[in-house]
N, C-alpha and C. Protein backbone atom coordinates (compact mmCIF):
# COMPACT_ATOMS: atom_id res chain seq x y z
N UNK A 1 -6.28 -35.65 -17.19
CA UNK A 1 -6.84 -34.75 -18.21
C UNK A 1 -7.32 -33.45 -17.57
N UNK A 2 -7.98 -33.69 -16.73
CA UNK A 2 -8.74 -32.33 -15.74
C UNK A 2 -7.33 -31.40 -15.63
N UNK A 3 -6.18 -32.44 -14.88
CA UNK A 3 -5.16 -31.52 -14.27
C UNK A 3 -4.54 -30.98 -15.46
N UNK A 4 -4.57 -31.46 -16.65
CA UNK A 4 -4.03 -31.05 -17.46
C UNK A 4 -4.39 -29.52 -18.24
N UNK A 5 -5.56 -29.72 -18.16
CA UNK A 5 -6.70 -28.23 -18.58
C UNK A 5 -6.70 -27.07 -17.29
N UNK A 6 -6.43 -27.64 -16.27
CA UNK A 6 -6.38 -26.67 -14.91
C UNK A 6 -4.98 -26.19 -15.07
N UNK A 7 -4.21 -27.00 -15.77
CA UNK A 7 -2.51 -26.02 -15.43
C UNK A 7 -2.08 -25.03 -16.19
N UNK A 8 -3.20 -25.31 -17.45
CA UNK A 8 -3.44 -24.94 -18.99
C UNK A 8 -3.36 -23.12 -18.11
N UNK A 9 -5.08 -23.68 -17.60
CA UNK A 9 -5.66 -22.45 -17.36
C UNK A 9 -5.08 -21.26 -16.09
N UNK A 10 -4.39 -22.03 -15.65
CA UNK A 10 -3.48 -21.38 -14.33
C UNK A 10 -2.05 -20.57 -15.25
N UNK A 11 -1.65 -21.27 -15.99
CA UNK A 11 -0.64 -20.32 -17.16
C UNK A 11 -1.01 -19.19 -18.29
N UNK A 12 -2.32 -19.52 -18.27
CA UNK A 12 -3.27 -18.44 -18.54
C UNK A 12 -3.37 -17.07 -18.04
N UNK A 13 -3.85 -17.55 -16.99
CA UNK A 13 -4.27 -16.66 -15.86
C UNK A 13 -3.06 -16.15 -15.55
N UNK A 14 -2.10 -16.41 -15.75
CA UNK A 14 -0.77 -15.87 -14.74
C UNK A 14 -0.20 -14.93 -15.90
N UNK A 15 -0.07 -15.23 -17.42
CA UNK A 15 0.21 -14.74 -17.99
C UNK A 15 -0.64 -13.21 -18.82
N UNK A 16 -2.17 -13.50 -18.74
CA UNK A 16 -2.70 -12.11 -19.06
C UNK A 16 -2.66 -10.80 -17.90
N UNK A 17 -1.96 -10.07 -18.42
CA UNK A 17 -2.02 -8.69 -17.49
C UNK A 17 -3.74 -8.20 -17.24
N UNK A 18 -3.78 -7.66 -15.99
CA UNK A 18 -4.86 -6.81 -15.90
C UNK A 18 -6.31 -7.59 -16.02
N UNK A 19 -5.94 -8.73 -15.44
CA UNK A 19 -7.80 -9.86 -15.85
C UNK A 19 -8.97 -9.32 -15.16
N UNK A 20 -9.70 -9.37 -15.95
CA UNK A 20 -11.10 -8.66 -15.62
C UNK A 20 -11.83 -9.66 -14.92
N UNK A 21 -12.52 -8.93 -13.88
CA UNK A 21 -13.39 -9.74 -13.36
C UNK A 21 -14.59 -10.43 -14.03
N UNK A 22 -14.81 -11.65 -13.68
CA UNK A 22 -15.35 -12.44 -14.21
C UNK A 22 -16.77 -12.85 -13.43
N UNK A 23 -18.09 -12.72 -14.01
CA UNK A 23 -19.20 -13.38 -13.43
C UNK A 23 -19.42 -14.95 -13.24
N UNK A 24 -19.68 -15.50 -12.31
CA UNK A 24 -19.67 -16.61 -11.98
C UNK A 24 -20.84 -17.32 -12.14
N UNK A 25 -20.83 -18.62 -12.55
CA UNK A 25 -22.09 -18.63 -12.66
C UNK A 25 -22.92 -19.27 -11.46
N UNK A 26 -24.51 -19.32 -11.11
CA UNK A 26 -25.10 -19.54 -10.01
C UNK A 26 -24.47 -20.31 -9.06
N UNK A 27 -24.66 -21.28 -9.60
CA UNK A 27 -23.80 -22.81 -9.03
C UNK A 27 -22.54 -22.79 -8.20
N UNK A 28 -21.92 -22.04 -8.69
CA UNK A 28 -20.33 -21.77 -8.43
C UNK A 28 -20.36 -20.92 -7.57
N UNK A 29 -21.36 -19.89 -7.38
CA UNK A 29 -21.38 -19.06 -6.25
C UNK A 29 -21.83 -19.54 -5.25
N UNK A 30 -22.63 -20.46 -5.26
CA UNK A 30 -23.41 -21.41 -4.20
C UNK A 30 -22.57 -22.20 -3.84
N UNK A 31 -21.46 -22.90 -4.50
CA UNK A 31 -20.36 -23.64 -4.23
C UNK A 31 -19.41 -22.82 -3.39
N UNK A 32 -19.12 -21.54 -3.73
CA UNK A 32 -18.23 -20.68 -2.98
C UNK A 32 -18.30 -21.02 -1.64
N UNK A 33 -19.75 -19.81 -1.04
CA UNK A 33 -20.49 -19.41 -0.13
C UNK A 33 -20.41 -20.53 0.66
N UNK A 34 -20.80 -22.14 -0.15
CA UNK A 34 -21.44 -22.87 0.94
C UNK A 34 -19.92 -23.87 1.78
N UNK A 35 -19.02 -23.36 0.75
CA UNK A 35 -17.47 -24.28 1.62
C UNK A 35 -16.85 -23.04 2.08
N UNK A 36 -16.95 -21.89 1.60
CA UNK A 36 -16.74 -20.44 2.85
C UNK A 36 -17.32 -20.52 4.38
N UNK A 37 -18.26 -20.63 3.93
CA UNK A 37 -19.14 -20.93 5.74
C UNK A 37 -18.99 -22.31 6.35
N UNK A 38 -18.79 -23.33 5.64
CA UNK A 38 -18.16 -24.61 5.82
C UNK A 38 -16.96 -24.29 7.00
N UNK A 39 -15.84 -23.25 5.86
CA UNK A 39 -14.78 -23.27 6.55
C UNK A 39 -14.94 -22.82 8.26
N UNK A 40 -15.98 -21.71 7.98
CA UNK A 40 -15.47 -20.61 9.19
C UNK A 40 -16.64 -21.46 10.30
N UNK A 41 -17.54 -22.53 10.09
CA UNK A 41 -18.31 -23.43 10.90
C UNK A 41 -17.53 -24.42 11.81
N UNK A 42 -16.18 -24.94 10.88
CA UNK A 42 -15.53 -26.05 11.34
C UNK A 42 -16.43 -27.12 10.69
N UNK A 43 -16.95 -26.89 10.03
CA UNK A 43 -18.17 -28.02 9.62
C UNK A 43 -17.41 -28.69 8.56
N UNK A 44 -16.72 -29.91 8.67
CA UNK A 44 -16.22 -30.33 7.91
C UNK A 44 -16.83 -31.19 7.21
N UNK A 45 -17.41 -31.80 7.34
CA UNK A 45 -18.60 -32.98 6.15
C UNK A 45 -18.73 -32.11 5.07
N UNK A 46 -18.97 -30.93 5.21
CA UNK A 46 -19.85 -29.63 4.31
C UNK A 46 -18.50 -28.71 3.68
N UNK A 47 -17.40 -28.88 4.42
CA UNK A 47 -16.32 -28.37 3.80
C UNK A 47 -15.73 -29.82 2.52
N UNK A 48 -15.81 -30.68 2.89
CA UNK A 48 -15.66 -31.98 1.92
C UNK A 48 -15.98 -31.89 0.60
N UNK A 49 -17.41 -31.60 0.80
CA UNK A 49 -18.52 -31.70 -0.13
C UNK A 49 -18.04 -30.93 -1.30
N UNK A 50 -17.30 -29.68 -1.05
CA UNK A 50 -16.63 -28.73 -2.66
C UNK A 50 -15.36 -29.05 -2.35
N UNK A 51 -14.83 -30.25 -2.02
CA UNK A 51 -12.66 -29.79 -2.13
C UNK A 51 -13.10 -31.47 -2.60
N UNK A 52 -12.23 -31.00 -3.84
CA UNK A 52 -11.79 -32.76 -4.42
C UNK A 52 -10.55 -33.40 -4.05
N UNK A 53 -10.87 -34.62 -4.63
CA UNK A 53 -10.53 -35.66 -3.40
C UNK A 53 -8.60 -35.39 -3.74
N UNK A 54 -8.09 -34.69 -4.83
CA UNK A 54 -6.87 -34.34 -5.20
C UNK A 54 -6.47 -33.09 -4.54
N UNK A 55 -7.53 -32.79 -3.83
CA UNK A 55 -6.63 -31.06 -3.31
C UNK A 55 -5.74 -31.13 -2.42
N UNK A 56 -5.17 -29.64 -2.86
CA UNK A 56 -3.85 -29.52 -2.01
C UNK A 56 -3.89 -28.35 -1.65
N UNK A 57 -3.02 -27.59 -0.99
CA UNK A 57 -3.20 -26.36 -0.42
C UNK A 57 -1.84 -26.30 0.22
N UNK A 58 -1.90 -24.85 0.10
CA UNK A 58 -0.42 -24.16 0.37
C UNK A 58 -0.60 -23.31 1.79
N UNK A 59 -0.85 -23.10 2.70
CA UNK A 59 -0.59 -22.71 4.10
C UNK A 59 0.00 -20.95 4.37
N UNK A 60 -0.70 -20.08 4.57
CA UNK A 60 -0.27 -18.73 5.00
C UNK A 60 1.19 -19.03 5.69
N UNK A 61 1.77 -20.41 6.85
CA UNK A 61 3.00 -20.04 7.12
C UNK A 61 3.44 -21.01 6.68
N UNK A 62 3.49 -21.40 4.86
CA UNK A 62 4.28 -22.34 4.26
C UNK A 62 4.23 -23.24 4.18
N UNK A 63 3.09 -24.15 5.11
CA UNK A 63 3.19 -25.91 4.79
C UNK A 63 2.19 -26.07 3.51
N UNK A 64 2.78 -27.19 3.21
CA UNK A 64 1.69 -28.05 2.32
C UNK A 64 0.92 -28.95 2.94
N UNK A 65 -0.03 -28.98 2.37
CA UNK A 65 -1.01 -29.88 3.06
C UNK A 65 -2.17 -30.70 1.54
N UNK A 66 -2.31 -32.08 1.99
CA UNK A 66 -3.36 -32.76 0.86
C UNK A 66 -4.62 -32.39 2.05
N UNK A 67 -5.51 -32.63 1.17
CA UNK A 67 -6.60 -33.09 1.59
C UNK A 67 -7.12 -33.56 2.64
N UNK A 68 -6.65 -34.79 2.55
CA UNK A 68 -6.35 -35.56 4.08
C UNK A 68 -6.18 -34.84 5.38
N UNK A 69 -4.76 -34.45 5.01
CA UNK A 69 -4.03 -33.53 6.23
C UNK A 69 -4.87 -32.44 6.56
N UNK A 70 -5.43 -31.28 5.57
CA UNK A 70 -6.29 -29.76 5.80
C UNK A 70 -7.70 -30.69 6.30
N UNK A 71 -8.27 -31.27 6.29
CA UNK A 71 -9.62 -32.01 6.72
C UNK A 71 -8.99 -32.32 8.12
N UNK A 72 -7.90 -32.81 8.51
CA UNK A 72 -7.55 -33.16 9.83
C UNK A 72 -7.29 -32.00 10.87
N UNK A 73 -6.85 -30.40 9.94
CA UNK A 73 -6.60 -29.65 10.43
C UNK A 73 -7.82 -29.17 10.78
N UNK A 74 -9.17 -29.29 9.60
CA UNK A 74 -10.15 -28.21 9.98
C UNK A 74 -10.70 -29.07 11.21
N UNK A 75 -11.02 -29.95 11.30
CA UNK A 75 -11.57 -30.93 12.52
C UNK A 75 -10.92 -30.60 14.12
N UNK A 76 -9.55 -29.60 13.98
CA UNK A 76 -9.72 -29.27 15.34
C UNK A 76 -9.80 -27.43 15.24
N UNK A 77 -10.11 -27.08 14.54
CA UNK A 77 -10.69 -25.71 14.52
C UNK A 77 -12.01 -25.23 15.05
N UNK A 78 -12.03 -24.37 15.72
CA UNK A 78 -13.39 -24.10 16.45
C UNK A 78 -13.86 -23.04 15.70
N UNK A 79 -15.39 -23.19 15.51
CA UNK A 79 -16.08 -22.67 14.76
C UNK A 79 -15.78 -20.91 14.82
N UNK A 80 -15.84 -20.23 14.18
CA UNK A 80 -15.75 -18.70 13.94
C UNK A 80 -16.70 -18.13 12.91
N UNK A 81 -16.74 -16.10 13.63
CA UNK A 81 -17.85 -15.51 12.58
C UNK A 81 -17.74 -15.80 11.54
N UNK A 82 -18.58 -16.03 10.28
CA UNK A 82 -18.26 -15.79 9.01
C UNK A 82 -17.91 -14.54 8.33
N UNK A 83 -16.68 -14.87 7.48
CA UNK A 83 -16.82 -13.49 6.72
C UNK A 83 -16.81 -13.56 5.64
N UNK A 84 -17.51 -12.89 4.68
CA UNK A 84 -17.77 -12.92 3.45
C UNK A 84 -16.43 -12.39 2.67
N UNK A 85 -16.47 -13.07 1.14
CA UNK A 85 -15.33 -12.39 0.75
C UNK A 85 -15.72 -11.14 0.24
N UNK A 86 -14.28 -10.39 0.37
CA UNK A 86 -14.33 -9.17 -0.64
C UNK A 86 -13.02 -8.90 -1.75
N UNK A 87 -13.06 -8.05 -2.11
CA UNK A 87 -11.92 -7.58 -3.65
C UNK A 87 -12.20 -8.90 -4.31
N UNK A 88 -12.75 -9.34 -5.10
CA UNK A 88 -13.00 -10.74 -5.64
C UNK A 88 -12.26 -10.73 -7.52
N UNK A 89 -11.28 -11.06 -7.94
CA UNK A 89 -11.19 -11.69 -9.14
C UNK A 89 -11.54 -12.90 -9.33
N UNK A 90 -12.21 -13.04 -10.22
CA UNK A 90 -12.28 -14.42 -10.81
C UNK A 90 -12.41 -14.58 -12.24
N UNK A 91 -11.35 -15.61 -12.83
CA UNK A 91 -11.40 -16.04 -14.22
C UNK A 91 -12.06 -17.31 -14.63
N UNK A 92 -12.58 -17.17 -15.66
CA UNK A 92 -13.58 -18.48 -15.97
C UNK A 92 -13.11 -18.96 -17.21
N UNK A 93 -12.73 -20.01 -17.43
CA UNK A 93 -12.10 -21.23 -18.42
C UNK A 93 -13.75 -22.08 -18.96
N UNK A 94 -14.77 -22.31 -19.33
CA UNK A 94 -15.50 -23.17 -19.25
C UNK A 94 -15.65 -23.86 -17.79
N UNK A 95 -14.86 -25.04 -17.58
CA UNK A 95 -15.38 -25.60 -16.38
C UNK A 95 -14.30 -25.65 -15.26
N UNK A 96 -13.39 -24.30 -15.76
CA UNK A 96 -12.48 -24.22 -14.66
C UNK A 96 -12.32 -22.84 -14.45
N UNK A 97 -12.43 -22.44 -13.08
CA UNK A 97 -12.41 -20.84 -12.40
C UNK A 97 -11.30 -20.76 -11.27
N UNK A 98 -10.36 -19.57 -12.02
CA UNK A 98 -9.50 -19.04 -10.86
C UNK A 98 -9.94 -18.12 -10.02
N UNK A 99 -10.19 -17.86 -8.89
CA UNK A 99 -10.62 -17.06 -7.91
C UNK A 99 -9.73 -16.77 -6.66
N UNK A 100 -9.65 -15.44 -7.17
CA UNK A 100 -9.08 -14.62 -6.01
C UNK A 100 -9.75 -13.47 -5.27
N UNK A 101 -9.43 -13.50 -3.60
CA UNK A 101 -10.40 -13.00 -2.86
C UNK A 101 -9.63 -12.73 -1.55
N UNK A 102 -9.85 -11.72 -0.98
CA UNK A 102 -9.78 -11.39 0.69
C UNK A 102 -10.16 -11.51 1.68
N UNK A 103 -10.02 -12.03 2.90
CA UNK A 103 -11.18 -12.42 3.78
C UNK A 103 -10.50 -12.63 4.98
N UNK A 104 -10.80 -12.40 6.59
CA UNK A 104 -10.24 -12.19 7.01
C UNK A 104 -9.00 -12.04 7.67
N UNK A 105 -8.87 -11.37 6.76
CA UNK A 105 -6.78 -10.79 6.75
C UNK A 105 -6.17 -11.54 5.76
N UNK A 106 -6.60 -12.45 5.25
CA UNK A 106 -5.97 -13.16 3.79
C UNK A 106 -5.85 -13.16 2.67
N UNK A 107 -5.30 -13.25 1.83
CA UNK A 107 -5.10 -13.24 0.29
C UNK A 107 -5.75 -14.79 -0.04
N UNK A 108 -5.96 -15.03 -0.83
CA UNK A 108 -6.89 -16.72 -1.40
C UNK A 108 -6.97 -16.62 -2.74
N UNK A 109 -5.87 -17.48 -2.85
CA UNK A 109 -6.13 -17.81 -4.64
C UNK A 109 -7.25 -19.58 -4.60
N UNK A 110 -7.93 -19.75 -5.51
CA UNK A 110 -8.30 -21.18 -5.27
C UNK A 110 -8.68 -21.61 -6.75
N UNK A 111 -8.35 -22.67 -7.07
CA UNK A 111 -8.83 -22.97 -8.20
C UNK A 111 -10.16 -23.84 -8.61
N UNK A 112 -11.30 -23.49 -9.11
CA UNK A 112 -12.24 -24.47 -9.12
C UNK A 112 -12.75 -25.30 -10.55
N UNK A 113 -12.90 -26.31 -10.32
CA UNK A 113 -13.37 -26.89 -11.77
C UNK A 113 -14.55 -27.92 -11.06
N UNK A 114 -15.08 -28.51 -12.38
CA UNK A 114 -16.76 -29.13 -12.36
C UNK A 114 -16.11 -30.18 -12.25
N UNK A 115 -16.53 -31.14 -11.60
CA UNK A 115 -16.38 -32.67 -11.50
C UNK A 115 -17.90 -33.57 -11.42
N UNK A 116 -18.20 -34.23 -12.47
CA UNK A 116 -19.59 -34.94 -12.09
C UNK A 116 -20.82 -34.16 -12.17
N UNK A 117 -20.66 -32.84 -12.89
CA UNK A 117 -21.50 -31.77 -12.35
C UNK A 117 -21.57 -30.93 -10.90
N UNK A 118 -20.53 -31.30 -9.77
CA UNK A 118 -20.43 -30.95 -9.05
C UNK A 118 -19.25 -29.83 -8.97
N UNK A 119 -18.87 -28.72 -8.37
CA UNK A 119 -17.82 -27.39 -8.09
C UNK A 119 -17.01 -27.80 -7.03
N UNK A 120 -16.01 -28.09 -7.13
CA UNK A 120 -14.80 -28.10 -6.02
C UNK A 120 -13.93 -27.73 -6.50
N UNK A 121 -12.97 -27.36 -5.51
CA UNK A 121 -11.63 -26.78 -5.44
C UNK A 121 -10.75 -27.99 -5.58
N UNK A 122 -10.11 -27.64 -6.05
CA UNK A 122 -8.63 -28.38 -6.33
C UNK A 122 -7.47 -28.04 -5.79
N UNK A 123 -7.14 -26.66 -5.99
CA UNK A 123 -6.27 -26.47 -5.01
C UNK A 123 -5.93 -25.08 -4.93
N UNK A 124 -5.07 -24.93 -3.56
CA UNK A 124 -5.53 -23.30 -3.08
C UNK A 124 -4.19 -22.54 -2.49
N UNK A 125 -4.57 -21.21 -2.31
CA UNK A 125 -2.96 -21.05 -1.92
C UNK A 125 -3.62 -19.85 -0.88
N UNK A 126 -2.70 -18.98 0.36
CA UNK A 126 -3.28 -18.55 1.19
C UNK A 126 -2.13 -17.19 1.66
N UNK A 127 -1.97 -16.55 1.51
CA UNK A 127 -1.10 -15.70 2.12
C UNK A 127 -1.50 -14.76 2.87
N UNK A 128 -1.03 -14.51 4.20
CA UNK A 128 -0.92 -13.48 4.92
C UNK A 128 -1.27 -12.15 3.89
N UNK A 129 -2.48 -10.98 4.65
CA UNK A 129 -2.49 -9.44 3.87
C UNK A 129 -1.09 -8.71 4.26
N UNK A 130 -0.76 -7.64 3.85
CA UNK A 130 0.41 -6.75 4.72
C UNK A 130 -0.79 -6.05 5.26
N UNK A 131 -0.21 -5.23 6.35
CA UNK A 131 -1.25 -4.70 7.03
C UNK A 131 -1.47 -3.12 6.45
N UNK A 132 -2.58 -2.71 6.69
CA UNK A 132 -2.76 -1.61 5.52
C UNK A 132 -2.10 -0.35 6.69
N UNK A 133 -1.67 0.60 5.69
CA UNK A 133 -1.36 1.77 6.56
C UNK A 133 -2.57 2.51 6.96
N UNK A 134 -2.68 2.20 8.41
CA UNK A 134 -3.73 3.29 8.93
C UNK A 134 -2.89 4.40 10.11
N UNK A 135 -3.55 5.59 9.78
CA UNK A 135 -3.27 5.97 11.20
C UNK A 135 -4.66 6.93 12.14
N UNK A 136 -3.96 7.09 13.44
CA UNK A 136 -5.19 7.74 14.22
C UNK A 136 -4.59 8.80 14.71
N UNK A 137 -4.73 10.01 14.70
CA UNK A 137 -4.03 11.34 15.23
C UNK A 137 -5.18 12.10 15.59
N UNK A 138 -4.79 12.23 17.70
CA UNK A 138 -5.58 12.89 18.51
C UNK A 138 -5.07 14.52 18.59
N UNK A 139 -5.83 15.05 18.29
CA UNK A 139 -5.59 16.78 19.14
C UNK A 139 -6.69 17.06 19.74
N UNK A 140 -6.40 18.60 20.24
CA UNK A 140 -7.38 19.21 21.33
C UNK A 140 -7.56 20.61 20.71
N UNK A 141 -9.07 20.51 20.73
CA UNK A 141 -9.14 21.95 19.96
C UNK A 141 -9.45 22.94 21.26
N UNK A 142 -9.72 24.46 20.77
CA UNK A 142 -9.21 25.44 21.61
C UNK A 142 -10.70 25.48 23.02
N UNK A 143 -11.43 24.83 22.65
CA UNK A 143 -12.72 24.30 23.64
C UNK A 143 -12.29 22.64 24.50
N UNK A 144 -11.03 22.69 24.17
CA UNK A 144 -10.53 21.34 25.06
C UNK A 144 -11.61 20.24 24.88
N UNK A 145 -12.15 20.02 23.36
CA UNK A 145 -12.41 19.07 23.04
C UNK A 145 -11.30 17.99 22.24
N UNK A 146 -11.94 16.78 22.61
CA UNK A 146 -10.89 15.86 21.27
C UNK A 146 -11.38 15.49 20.00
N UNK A 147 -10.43 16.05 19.31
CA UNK A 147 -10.62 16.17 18.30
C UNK A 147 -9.72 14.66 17.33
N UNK A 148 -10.60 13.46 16.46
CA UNK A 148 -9.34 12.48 16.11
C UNK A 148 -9.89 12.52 15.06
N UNK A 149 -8.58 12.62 14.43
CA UNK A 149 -8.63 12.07 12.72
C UNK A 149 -8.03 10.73 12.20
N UNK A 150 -9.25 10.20 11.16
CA UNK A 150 -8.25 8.81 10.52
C UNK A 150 -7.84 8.65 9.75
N UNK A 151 -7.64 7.72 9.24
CA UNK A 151 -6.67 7.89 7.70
C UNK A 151 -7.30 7.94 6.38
N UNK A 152 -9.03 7.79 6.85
CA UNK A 152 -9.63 8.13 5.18
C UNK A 152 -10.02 9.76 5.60
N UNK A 153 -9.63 10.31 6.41
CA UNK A 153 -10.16 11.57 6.64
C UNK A 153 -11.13 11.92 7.68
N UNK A 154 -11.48 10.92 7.77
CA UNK A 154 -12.44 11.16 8.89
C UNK A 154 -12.44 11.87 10.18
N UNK A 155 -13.29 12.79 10.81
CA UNK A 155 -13.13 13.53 12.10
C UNK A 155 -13.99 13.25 13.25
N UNK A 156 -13.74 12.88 14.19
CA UNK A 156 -14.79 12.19 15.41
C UNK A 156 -14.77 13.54 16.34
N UNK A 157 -15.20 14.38 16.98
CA UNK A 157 -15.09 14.79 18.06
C UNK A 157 -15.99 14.27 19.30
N UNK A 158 -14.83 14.75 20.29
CA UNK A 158 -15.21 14.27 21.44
C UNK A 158 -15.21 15.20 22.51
N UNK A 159 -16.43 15.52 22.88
CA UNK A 159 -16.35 16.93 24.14
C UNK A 159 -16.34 16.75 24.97
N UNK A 160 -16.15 17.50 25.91
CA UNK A 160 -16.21 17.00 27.10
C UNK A 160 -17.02 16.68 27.77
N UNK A 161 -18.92 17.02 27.15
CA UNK A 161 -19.71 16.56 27.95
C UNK A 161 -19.68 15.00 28.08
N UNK A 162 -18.93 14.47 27.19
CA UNK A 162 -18.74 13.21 26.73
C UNK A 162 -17.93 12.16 27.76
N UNK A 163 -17.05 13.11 28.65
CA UNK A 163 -16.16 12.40 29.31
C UNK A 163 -17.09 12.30 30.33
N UNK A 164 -16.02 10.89 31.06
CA UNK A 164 -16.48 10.05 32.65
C UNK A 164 -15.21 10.10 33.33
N UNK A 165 -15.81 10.28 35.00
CA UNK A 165 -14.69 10.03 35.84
C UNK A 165 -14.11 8.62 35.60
N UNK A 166 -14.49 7.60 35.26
CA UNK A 166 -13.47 6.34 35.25
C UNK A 166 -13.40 5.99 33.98
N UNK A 167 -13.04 6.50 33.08
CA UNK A 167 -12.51 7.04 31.62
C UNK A 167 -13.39 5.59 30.67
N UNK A 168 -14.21 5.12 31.14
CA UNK A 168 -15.20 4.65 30.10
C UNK A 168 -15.85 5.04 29.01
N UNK A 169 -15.33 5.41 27.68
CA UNK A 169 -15.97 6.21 26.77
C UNK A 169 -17.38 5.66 25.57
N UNK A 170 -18.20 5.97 25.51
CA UNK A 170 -19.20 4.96 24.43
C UNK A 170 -19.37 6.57 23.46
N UNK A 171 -18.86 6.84 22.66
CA UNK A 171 -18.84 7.93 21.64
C UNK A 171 -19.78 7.48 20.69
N UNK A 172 -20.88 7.83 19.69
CA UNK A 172 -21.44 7.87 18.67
C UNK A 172 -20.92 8.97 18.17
N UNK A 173 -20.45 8.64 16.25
CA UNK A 173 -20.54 9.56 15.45
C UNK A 173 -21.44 8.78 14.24
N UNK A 174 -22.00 9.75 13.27
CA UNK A 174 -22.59 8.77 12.45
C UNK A 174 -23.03 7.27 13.02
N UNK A 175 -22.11 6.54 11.89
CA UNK A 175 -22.39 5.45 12.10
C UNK A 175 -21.02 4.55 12.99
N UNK A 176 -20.34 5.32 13.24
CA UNK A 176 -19.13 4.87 14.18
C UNK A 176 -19.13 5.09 15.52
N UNK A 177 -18.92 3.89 16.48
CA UNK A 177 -18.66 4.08 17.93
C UNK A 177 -17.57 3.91 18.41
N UNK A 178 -16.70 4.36 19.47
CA UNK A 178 -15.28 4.04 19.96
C UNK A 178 -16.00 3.85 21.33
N UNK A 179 -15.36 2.89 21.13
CA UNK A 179 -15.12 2.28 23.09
C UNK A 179 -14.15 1.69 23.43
N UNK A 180 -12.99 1.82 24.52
CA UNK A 180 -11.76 1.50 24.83
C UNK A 180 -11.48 0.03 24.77
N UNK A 181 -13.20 -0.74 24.83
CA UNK A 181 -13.12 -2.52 25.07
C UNK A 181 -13.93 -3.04 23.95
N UNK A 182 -14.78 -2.03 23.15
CA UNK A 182 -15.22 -2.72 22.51
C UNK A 182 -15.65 -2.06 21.47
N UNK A 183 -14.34 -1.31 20.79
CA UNK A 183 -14.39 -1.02 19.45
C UNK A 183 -14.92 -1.70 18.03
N UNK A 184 -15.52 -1.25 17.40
CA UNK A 184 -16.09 -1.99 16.23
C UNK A 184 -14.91 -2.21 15.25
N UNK A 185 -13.79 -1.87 15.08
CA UNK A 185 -13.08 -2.41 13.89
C UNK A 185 -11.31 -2.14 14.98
N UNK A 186 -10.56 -2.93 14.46
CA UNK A 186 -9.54 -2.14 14.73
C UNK A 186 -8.85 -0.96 14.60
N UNK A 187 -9.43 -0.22 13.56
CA UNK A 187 -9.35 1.29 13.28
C UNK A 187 -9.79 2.30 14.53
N UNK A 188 -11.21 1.56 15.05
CA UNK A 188 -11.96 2.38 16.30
C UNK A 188 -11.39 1.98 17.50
N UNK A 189 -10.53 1.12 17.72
CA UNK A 189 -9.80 0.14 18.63
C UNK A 189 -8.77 1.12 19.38
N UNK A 190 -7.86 1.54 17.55
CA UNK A 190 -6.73 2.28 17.96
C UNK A 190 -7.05 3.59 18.28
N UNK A 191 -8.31 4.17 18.05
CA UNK A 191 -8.72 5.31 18.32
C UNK A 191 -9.25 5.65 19.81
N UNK A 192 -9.60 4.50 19.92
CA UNK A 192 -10.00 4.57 21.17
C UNK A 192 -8.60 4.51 22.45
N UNK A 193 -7.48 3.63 21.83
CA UNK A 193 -6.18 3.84 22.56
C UNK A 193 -5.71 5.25 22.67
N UNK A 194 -5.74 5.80 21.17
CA UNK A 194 -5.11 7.37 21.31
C UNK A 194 -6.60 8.55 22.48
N UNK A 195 -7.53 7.81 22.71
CA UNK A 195 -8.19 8.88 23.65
C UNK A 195 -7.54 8.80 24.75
N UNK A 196 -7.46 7.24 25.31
CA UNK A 196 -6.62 6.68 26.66
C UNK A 196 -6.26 7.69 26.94
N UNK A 197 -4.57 7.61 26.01
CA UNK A 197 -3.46 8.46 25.90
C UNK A 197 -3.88 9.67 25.83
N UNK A 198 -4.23 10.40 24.98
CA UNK A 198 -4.12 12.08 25.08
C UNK A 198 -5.17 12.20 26.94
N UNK A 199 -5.32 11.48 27.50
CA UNK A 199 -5.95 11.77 28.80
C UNK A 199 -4.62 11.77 29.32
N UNK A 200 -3.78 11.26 29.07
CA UNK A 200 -2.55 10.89 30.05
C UNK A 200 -1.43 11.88 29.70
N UNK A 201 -1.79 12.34 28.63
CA UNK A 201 -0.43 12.70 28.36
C UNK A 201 -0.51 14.06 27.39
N UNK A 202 0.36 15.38 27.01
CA UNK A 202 -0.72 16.41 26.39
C UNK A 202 -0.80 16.04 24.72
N UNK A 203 -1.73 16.46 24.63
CA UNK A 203 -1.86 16.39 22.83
C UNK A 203 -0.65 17.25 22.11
N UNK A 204 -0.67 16.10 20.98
CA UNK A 204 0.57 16.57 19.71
C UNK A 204 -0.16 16.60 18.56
N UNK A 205 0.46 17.54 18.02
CA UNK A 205 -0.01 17.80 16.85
C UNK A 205 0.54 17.01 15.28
């Protein structure tokens, strides 16, 4: 009967154009959050606790997996940061919610319904993001500073009081730092590659 109202609501969902995001209610967000951090803990007792005992799941490189099997998988996973989701849809049926969400580097559809008064997932699907177009383009302005731009627009300069003989860079702008080892995002990563380079090689425009 459950599965029957969940497939209802999944032909639903697939069929209205343009679904509005949906508020969730307390419970369900607490259910989210607490098998999100489950996941990225390795904490599997606590990942259990929201996936019913019917779930299934579809695999970023294609396998299927029950329950059984993804509980066997999370048990040799080593714990990692958490990341919260973001871009979040979610549709709400009464006691069944489709939720879709991003998180690191993934697409996540999951379906949740009430069992017993309790929120678990039933079943989930996972795809690889494409990778977004970024780019980083170094020049040198006419004070032989570096000058890099990114792809939301952004402009870092870098002067030369800035440079070191053994090309170690720790740049503050705002709220952004580039460092060749320990860039804060991969955006500052690649930026920090194109300083490498324009040291090595002359700037293009």
């Amino acid at each position: 009967m459950v599965m029957a109202r969940v497939l209802a609501t999944v032909a639903m969902f697939i069929a209205v154009a343009g679904t509005a995001d949906a508020q969730v209610p307390t419970d369900l967000r607490a259910a989210m959050e607490g098998r999100d951090r489950a996941f990225y803990a390795a904490d599997s007792a606590q990942w259990e606790r929201y996936t019913a005992p019917t779930f299934t799941t579809v695999q970023q490189d294609g396998s299927f997996m029950t329950r059984a099997e993804r509980l066997a998988n999370l048990k040799t996973q080593k714990p990692r940061p958490y990341v919260p989701r973001s871009r979040e849809q979610n549709t709400v049926r009464g006691d069944v919610v489709i939720a879709r969400f991003f998180s690191g580097g993934l697409w996540v559809i999951e379906v949740w319904t009430r069992e017993s008064g309790t929120w678990m997932v039933l079943a989930s699907q996972v795809t690889t993001a494409a990778p977004e177009q970024r780019f980083v383009r170094a020049d040198e302005n006419g004070q032989h500073d570096l000058v890099i731009t990114t792809s939301t627009g952004q402009q870092l300069l870098i002067g030369k009081s800035d440079q070191k003989p053994d090309g170690e860079q720790q740049v503050g702008f705002s709220d952004v730092a580039i460092s060749p080892d320990r860039g804060k995002s991969p955006l500052q990563r690649e930026a920090a590659s194109s300083w490498r380079r324009c040291k090595s090689q002359p700037a293009s425009s």
